[in-house]
C-alpha atoms as a PDB file:
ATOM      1  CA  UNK A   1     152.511 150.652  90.521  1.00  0.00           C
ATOM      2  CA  UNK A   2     153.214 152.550  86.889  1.00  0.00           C
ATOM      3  CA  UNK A   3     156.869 152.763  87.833  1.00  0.00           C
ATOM      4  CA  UNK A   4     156.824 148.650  88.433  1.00  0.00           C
ATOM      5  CA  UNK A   5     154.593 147.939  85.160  1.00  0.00           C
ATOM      6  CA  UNK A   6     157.479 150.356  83.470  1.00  0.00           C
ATOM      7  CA  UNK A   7     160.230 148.319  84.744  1.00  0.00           C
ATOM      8  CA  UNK A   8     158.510 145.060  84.188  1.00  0.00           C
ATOM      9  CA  UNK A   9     157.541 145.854  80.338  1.00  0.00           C
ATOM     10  CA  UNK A  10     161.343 147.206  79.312  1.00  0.00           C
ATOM     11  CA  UNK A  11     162.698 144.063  80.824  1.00  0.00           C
ATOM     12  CA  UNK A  12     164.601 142.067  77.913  1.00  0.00           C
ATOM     13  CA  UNK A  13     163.010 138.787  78.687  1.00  0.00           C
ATOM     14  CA  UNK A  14     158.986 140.793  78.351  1.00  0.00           C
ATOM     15  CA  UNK A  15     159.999 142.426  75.051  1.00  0.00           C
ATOM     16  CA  UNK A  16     161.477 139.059  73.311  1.00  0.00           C
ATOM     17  CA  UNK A  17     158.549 137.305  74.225  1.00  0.00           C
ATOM     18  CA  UNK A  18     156.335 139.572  72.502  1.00  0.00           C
ATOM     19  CA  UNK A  19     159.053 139.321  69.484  1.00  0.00           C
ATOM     20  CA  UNK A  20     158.667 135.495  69.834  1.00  0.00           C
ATOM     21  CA  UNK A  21     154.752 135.191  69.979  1.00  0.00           C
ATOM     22  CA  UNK A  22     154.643 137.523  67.077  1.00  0.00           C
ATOM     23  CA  UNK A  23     156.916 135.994  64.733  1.00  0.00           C
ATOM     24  CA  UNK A  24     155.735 132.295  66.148  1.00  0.00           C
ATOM     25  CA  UNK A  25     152.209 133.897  64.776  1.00  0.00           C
ATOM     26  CA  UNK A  26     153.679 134.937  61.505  1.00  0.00           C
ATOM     27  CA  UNK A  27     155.119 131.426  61.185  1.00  0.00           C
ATOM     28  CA  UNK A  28     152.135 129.094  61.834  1.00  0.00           C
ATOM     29  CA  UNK A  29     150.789 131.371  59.439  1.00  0.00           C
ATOM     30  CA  UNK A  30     153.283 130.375  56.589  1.00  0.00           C
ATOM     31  CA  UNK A  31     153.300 126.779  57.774  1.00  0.00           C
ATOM     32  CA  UNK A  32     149.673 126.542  57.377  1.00  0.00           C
ATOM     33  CA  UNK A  33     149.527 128.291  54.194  1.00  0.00           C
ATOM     34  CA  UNK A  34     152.238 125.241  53.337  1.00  0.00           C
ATOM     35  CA  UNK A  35     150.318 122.624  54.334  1.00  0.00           C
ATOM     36  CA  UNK A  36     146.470 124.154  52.931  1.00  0.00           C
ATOM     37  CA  UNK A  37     147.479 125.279  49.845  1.00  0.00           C
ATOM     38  CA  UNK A  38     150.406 122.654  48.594  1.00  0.00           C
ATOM     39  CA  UNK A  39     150.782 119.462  50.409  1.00  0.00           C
ATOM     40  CA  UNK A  40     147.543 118.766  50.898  1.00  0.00           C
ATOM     41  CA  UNK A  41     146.563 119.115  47.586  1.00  0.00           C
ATOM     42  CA  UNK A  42     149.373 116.631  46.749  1.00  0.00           C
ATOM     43  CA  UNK A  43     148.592 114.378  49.704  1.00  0.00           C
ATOM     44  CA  UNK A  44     144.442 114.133  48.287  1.00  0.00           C
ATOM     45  CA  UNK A  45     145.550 113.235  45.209  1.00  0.00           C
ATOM     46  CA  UNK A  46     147.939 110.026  46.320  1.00  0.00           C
ATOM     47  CA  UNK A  47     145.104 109.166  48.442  1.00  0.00           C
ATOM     48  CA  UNK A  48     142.154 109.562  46.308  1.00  0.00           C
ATOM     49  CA  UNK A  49     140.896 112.780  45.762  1.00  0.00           C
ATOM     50  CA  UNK A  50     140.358 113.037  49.171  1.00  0.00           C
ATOM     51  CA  UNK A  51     139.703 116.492  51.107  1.00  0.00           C
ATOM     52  CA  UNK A  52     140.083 115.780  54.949  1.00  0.00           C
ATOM     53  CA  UNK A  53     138.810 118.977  55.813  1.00  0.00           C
ATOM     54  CA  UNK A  54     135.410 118.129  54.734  1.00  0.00           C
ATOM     55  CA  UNK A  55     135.660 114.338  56.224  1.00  0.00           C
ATOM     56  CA  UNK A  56     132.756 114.491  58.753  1.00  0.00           C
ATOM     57  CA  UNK A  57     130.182 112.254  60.864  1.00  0.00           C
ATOM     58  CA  UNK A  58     127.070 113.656  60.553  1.00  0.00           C
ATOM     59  CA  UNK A  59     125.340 113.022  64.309  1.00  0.00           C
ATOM     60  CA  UNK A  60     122.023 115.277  64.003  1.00  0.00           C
ATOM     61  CA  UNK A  61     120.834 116.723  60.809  1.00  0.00           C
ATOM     62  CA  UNK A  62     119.649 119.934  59.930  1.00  0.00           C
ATOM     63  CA  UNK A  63     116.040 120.902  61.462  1.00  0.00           C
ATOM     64  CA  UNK A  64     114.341 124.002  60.297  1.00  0.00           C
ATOM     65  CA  UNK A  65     117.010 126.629  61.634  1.00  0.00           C
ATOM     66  CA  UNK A  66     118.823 124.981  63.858  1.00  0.00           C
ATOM     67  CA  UNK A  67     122.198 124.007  62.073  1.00  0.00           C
ATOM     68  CA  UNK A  68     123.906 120.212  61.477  1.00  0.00           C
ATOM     69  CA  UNK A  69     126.213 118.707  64.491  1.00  0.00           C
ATOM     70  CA  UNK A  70     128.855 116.986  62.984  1.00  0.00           C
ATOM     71  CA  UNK A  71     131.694 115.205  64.412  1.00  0.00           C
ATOM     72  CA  UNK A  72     134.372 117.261  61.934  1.00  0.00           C
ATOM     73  CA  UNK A  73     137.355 115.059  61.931  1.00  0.00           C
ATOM     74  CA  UNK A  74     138.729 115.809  58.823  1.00  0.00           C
ATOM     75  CA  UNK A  75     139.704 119.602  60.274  1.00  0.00           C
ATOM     76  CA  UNK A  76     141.095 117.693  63.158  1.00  0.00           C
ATOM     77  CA  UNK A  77     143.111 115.359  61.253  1.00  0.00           C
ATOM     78  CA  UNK A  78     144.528 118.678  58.999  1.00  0.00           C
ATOM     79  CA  UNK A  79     145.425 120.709  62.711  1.00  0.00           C
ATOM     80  CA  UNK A  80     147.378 117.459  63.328  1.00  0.00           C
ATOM     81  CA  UNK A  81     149.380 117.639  60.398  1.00  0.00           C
ATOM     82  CA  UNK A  82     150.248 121.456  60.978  1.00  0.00           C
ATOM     83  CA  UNK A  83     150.980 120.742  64.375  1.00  0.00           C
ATOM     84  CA  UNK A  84     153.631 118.298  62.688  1.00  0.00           C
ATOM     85  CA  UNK A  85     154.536 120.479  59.853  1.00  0.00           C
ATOM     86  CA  UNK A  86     155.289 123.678  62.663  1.00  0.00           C
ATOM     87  CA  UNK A  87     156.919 120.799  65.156  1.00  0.00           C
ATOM     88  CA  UNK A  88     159.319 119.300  62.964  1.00  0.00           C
ATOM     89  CA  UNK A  89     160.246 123.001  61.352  1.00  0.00           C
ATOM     90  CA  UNK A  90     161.022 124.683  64.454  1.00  0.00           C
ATOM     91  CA  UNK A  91     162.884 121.214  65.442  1.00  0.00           C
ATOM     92  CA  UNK A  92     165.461 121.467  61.949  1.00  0.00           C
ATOM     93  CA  UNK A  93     165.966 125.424  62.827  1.00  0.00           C
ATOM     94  CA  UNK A  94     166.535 124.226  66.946  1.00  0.00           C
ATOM     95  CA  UNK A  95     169.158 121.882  65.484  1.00  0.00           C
ATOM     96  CA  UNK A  96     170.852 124.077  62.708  1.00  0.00           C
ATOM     97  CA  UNK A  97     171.291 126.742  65.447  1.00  0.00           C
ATOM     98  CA  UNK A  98     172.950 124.022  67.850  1.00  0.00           C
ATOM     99  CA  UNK A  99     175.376 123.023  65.159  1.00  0.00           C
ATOM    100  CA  UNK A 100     176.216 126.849  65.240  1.00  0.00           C
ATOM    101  CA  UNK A 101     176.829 126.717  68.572  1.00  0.00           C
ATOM    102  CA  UNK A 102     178.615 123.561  68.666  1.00  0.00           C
ATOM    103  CA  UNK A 103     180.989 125.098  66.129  1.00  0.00           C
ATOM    104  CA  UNK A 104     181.945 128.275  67.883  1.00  0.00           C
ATOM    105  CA  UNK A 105     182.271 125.886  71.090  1.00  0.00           C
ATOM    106  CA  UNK A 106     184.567 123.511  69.257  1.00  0.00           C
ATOM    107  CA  UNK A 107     186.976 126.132  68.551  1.00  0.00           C
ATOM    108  CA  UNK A 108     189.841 125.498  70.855  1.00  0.00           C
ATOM    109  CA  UNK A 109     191.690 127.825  72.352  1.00  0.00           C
ATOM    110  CA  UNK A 110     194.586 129.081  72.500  1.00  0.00           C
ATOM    111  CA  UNK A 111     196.743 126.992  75.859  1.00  0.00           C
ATOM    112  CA  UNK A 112     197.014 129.387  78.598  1.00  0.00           C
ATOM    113  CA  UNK A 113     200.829 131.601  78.562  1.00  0.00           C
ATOM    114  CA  UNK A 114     203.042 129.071  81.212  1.00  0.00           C
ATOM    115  CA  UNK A 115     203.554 131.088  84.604  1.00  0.00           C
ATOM    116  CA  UNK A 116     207.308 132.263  85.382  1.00  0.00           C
ATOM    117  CA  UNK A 117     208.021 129.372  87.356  1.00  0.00           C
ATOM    118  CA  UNK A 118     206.808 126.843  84.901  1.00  0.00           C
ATOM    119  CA  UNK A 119     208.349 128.447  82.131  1.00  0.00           C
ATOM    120  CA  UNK A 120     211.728 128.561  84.789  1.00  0.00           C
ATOM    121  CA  UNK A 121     211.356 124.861  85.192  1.00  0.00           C
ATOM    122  CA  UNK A 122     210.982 124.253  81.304  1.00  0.00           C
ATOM    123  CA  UNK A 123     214.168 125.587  80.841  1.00  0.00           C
ATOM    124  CA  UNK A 124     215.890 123.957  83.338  1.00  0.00           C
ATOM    125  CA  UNK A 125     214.603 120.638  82.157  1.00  0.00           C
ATOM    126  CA  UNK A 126     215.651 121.533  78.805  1.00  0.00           C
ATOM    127  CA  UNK A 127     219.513 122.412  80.164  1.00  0.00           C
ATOM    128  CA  UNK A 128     219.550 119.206  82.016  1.00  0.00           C
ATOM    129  CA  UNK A 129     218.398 116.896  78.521  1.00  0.00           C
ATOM    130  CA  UNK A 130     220.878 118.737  76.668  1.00  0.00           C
ATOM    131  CA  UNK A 131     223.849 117.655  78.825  1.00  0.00           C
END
């Protein structure tokens, strides 16, 4: 059973996973460090002041120790826009590395040497035009 988990963990496909949930960490990280600390600073001022993380319905009050419920919308609204931000960032770097690709497909190659016998006929075609 070690031997299997062995194999199974040095496959390629296990270890760039990991790579890709680790730098897909690192990322939302950065895009929610974007969206926190500039645009929506940016986007409360155009609409008012406004902070939507602190937007909240209030449904039961505070009693003795017990804590508020609230209905916090406003941290809903801002995992929305992340989820936006993060979508439409990893969509641009999808399509920028397509265009890469499409490029290096694009690049035609070079036609295919003519076998002996159609290079034969060729120049038999050519004797016959030039008499």
């Amino acid at each position: 059973m070690l031997q299997e988990f062995k194999k199974f963990i040095s496959r390629g496909n296990v270890v760039d996973l990991a790579v890709a949930v680790i730098i897909g960490g690192a990322f939302g990280r950065i895009v929610t460090s974007l969206v926190d600390d500039l645009l929506m600073p940016v986007l409360g001022i155009i609409v008012g002041g406004i902070n939507l993380t602190a937007l909240k319905i209030v449904i039961k009050e505070a009693q003795g120790e017990a804590a508020e419920l609230v209905f916090n919308y406003g941290m809903f609204l801002q995992a929305v826009i992340d989820f936006l931000i993060i979508a439409f960032s990893i969509f641009l770097i999808v399509k920028l590395m397509n265009s890469f690709k499409k490029k290096e497909e694009e690049k035609p190659e070079p036609p295919p040497e003519p076998s002996e016998e159609a290079a034969l006929l060729a120049e038999i075609r050519d004797l016959l035009r030039d008499k």
